[in-house]
N, C-alpha and C. Protein backbone atom coordinates (compact mmCIF):
# COMPACT_ATOMS: atom_id res chain seq x y z
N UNK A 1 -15.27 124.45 128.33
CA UNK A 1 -16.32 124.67 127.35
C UNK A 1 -15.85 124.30 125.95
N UNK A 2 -14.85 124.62 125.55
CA UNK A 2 -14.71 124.47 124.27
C UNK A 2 -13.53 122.80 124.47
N UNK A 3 -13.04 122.45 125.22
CA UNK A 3 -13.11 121.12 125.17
C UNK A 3 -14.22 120.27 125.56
N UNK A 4 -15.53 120.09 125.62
CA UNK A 4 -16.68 119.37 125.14
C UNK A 4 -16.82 120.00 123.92
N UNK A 5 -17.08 121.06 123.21
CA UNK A 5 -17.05 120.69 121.72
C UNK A 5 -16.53 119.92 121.15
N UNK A 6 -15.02 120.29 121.78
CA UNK A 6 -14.16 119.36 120.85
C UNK A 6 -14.81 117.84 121.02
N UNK A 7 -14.63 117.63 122.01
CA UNK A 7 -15.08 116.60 122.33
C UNK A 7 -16.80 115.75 121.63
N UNK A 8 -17.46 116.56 121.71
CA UNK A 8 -18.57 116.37 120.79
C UNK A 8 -18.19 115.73 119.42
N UNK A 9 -17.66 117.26 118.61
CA UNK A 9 -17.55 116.76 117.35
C UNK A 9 -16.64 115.76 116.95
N UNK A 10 -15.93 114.91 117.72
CA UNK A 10 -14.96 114.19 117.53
C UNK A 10 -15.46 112.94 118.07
N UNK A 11 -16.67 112.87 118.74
CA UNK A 11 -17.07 111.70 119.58
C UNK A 11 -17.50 110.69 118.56
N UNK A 12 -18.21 110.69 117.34
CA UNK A 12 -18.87 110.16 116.31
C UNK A 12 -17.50 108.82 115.70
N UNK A 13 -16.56 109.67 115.72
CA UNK A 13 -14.85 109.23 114.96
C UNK A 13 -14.12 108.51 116.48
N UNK A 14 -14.36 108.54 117.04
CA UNK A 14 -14.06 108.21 118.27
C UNK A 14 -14.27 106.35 118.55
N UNK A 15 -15.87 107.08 118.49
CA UNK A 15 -16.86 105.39 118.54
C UNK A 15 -16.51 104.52 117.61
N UNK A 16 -16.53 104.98 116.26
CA UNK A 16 -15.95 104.25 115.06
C UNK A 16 -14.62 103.50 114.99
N UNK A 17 -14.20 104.21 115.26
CA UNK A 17 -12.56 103.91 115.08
C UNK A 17 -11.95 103.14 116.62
N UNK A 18 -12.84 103.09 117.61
CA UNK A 18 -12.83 101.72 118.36
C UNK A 18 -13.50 100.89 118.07
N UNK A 19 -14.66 100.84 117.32
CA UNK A 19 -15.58 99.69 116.91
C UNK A 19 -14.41 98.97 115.96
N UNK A 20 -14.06 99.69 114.83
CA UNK A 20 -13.14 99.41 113.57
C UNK A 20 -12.01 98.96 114.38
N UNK A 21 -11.60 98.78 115.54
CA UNK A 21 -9.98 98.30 116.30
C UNK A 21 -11.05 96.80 116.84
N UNK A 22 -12.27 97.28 117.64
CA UNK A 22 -12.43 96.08 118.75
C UNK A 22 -13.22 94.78 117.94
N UNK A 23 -14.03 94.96 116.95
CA UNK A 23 -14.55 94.09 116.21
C UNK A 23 -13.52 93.00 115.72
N UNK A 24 -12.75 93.54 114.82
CA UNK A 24 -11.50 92.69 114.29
C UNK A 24 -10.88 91.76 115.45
N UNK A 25 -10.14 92.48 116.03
CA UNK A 25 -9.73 91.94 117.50
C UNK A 25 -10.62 90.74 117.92
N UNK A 26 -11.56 91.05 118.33
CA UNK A 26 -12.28 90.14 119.04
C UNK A 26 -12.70 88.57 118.05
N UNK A 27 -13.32 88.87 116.64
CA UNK A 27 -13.07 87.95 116.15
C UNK A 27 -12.12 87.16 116.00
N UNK A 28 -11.04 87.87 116.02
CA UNK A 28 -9.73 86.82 116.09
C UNK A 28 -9.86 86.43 117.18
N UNK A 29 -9.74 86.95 118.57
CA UNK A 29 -9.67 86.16 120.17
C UNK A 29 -10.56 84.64 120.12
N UNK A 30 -12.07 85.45 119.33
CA UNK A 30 -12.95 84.11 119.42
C UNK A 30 -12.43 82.97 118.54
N UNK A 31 -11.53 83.31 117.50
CA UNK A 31 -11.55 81.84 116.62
C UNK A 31 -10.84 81.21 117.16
N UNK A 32 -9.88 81.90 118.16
CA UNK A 32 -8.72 81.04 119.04
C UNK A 32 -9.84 79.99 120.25
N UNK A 33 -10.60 81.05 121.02
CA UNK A 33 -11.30 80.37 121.91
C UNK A 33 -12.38 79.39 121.79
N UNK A 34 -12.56 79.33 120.50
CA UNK A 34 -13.88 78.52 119.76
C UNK A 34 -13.36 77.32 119.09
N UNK A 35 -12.13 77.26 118.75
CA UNK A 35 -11.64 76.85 117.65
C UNK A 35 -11.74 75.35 118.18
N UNK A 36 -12.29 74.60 117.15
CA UNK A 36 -12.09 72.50 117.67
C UNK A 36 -10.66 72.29 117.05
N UNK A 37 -10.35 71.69 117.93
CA UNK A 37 -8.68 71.10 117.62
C UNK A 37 -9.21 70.18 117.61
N UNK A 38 -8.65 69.10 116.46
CA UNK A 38 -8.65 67.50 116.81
C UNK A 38 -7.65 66.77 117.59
N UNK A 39 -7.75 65.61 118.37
CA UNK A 39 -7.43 65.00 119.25
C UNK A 39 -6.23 64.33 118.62
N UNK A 40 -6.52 64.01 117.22
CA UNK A 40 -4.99 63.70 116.16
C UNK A 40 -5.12 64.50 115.25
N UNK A 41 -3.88 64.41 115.00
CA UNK A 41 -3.64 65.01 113.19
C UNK A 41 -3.98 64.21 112.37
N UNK A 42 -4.94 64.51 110.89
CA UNK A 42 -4.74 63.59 110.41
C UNK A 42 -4.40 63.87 108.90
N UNK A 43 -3.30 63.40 108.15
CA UNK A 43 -2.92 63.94 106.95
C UNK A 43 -3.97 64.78 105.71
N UNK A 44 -5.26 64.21 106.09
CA UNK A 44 -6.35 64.78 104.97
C UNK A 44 -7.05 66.08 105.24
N UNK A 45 -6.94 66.33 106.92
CA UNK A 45 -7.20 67.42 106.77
C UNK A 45 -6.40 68.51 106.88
N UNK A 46 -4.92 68.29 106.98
CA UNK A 46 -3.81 69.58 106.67
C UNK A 46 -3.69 69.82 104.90
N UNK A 47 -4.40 68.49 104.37
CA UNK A 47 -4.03 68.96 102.57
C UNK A 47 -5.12 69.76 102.29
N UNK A 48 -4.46 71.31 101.29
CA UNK A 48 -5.65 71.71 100.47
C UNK A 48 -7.00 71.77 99.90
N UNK A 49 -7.85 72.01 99.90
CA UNK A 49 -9.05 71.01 99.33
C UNK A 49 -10.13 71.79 98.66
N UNK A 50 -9.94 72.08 97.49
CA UNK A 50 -11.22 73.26 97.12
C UNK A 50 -12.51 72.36 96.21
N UNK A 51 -12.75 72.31 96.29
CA UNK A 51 -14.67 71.56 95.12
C UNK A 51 -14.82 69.97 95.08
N UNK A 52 -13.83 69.47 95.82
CA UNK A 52 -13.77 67.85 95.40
C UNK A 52 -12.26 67.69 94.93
N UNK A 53 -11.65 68.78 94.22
CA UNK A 53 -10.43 68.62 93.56
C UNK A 53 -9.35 68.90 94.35
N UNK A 54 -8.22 67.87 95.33
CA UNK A 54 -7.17 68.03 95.27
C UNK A 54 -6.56 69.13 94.49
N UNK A 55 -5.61 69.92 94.99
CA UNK A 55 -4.83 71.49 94.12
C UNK A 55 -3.70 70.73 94.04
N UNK A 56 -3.22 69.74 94.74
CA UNK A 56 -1.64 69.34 94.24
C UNK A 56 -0.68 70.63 94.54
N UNK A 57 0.51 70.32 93.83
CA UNK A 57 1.83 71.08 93.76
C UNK A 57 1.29 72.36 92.68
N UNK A 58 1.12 73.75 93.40
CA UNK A 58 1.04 75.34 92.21
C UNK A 58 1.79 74.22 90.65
N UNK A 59 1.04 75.19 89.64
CA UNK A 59 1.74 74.86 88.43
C UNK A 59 2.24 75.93 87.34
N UNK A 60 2.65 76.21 86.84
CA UNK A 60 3.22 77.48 86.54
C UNK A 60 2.24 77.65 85.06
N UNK A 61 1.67 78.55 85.24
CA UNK A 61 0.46 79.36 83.95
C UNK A 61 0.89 80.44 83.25
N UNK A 62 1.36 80.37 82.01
CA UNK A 62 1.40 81.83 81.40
C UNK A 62 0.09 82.02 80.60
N UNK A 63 0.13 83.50 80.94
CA UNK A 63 -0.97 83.95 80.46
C UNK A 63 -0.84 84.75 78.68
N UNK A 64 -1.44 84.97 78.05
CA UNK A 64 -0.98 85.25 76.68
C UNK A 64 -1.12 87.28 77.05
N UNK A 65 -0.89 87.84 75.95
CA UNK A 65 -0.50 89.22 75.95
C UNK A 65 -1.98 89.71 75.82
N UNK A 66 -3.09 89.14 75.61
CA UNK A 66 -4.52 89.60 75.16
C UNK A 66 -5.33 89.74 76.22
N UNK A 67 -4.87 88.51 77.14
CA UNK A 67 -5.43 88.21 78.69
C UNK A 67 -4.75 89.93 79.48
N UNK A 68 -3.60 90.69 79.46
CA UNK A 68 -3.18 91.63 79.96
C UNK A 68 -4.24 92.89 78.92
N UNK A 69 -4.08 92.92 77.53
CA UNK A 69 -4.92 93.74 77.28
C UNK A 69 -6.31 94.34 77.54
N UNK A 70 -6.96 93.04 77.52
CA UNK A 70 -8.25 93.25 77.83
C UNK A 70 -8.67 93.19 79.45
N UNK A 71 -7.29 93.40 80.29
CA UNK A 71 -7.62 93.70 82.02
C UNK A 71 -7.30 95.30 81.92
N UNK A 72 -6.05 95.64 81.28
CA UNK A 72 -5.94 97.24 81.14
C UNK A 72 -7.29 98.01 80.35
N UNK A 73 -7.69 97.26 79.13
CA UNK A 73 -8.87 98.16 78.87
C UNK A 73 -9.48 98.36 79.95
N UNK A 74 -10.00 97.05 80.60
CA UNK A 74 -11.01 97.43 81.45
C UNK A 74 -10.82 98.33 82.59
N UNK A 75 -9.78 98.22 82.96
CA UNK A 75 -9.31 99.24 84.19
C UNK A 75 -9.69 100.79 83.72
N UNK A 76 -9.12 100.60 82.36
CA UNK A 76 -9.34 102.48 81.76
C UNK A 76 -10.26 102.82 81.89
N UNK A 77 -11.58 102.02 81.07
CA UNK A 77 -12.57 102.17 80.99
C UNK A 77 -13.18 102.03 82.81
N UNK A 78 -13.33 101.49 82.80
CA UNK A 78 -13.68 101.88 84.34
C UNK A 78 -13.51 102.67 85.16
N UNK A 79 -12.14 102.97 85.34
CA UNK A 79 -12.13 104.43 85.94
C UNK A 79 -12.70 105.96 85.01
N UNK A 80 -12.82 105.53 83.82
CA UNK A 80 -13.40 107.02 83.46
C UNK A 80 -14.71 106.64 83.31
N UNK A 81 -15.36 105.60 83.61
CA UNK A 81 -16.88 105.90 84.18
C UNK A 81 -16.91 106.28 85.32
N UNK A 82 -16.10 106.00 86.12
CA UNK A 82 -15.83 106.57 88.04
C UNK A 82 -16.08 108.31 87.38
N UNK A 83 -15.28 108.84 86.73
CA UNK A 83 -15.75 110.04 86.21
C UNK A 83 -16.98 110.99 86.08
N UNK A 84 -17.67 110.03 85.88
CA UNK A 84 -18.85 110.56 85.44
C UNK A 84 -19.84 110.99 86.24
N UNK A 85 -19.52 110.13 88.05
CA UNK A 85 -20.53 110.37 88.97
C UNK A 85 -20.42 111.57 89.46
N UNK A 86 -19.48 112.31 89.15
CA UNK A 86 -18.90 113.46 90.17
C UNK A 86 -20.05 114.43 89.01
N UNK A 87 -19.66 114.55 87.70
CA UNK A 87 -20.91 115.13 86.79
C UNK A 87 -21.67 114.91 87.05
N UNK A 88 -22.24 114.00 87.29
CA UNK A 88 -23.85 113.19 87.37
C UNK A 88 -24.52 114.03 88.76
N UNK A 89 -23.54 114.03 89.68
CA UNK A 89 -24.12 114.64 90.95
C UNK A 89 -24.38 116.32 90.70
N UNK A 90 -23.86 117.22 89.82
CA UNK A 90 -24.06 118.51 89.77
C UNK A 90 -24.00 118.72 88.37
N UNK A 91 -24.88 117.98 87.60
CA UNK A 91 -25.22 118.20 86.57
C UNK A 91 -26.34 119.19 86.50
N UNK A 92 -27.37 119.32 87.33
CA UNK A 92 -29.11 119.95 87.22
C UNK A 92 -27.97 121.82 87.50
N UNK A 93 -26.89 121.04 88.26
CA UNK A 93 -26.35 123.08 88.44
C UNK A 93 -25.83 123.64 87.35
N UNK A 94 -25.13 122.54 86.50
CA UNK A 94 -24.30 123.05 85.03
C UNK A 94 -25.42 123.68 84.08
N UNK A 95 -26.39 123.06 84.16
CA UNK A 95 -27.54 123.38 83.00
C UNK A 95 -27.22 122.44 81.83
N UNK A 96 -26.91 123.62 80.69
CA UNK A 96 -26.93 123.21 79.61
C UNK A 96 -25.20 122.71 79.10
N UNK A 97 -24.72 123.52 80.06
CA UNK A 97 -23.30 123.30 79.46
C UNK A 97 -22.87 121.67 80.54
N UNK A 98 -23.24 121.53 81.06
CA UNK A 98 -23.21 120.18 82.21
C UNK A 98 -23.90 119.54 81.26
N UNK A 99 -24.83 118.88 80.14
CA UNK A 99 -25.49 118.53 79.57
C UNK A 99 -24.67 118.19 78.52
N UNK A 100 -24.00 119.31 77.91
CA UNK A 100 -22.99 118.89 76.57
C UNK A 100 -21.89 118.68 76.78
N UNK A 101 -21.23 118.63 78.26
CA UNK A 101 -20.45 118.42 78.66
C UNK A 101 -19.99 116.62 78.89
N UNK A 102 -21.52 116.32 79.35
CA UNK A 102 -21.31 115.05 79.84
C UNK A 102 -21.68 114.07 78.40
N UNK A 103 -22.63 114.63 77.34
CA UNK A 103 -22.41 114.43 76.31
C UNK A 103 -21.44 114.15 75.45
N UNK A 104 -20.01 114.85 75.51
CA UNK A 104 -19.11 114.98 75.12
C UNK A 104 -18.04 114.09 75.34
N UNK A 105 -18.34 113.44 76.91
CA UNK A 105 -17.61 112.80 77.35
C UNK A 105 -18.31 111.77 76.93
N UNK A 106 -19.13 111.42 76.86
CA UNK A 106 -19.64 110.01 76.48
C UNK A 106 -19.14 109.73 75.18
N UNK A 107 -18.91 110.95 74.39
CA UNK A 107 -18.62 110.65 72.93
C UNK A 107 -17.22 109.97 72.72
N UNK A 108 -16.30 110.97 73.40
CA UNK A 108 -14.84 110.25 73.69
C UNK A 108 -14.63 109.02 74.01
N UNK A 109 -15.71 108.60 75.04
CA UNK A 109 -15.73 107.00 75.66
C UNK A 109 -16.35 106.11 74.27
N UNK A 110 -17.03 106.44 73.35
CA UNK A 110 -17.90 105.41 72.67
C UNK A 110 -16.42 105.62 71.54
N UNK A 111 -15.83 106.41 71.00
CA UNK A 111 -15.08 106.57 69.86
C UNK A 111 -13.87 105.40 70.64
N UNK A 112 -13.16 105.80 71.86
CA UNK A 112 -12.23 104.82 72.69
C UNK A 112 -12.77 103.69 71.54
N UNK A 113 -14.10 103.01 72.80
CA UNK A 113 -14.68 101.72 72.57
C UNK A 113 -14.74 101.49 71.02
N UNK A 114 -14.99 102.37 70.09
CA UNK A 114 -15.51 101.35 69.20
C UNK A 114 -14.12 101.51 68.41
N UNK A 115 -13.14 102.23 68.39
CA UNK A 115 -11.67 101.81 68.31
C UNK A 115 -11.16 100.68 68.54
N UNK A 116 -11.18 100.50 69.88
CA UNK A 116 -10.60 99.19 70.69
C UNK A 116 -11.00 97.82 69.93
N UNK A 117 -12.63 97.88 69.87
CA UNK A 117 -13.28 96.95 68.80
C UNK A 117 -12.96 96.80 67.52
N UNK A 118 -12.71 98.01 66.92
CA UNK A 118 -12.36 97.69 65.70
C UNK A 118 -10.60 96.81 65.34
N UNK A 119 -9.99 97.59 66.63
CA UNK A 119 -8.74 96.47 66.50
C UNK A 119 -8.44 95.15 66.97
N UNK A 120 -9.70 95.06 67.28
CA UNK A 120 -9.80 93.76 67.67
C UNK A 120 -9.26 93.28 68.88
N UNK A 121 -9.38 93.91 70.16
CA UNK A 121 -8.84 93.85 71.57
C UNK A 121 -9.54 93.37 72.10
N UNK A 122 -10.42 93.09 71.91
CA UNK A 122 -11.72 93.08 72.50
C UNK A 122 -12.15 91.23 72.31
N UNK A 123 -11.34 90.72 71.17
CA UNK A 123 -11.72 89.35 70.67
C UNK A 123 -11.13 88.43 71.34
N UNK A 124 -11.93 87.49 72.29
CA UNK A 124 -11.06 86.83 73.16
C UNK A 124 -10.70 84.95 72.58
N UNK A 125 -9.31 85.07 72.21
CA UNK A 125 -9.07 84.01 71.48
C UNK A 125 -8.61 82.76 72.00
C-alpha cells in the first residue's frame, strides 16, 4: 500500500526524467542512422563556412576595458531585476509596506543607473 503511493507520487519524475535521457539519445542514434556520407571527400566541404565568408585561421581580438564594463553592468542590473519577481508575486499580501518596499527598490536601481550614466559607462566608444 504505501509502496504505490510512493510509487504514484514519484511516477510524474519518473516519466520525465526518461523522456529527458531517451529523447537526447535517440536523436543522436538518428543522426548516425540518417546521416548522408558522401561517396568522396571533398576539401570544400570539411572547410568552415558561415554567410558566404570563409572564417580562415581564429585571429586574436582584444577587447577594450568598456566592452567588460558595460557586460558587468548588465549582469548586475539584471539580476536585481530577477529580484523583483519574487516581490511582484506577493506583493497584493505585503499591502502597503510591499508597495514602498518595491518602490524603494526601484529607487536604488534608478540612482545605480543614473550614476553609471553620469560616469559615463554607459557611452559606447
Amino acid at each position: 500500500m504505501v509502496l504505490a503511493a510512493t510509487l504514484d507520487s514519484w511516477l510524474p519524475f519518473l516519466i520525465y526524467g526518461s523522456l529527458a535521457l531517451i529523447i537526447p539519445a535517440s536523436m543522436i542514434v538518428m543522426s548516425f542512422v540518417f546521416a548522408q556520407r558522401p561517396a568522396r571527400r571533398v576539401k570544400a566541404r570539411t572547410i568552415p563556412f558561415e554567410s558566404g565568408v570563409s572564417t580562415g585561421p581564429p585571429q586574436q581580438q582584444r577587447f577594450t576595458v568598456s566592452f567588460y564594463l558595460t557586460a558587468m553592468l548588465f549582469i548586475v542590473f539584471d539580476i536585481e531585476i530577477v529580484f523583483l519577481y519574487p516581490l511582484a508575486v506577493i506583493l497584493d499580501q505585503l499591502a502597503w509596506f510591499g508597495l514602498f518596499e518595491f518602490l524603494f527598490f526601484i529607487g536604488i536601481l534608478v540612482v545605480a543607473y543614473v550614476y553609471v550614466w553620469r560616469k559615463g559607462a554607459l557611452d559606447w566608444q
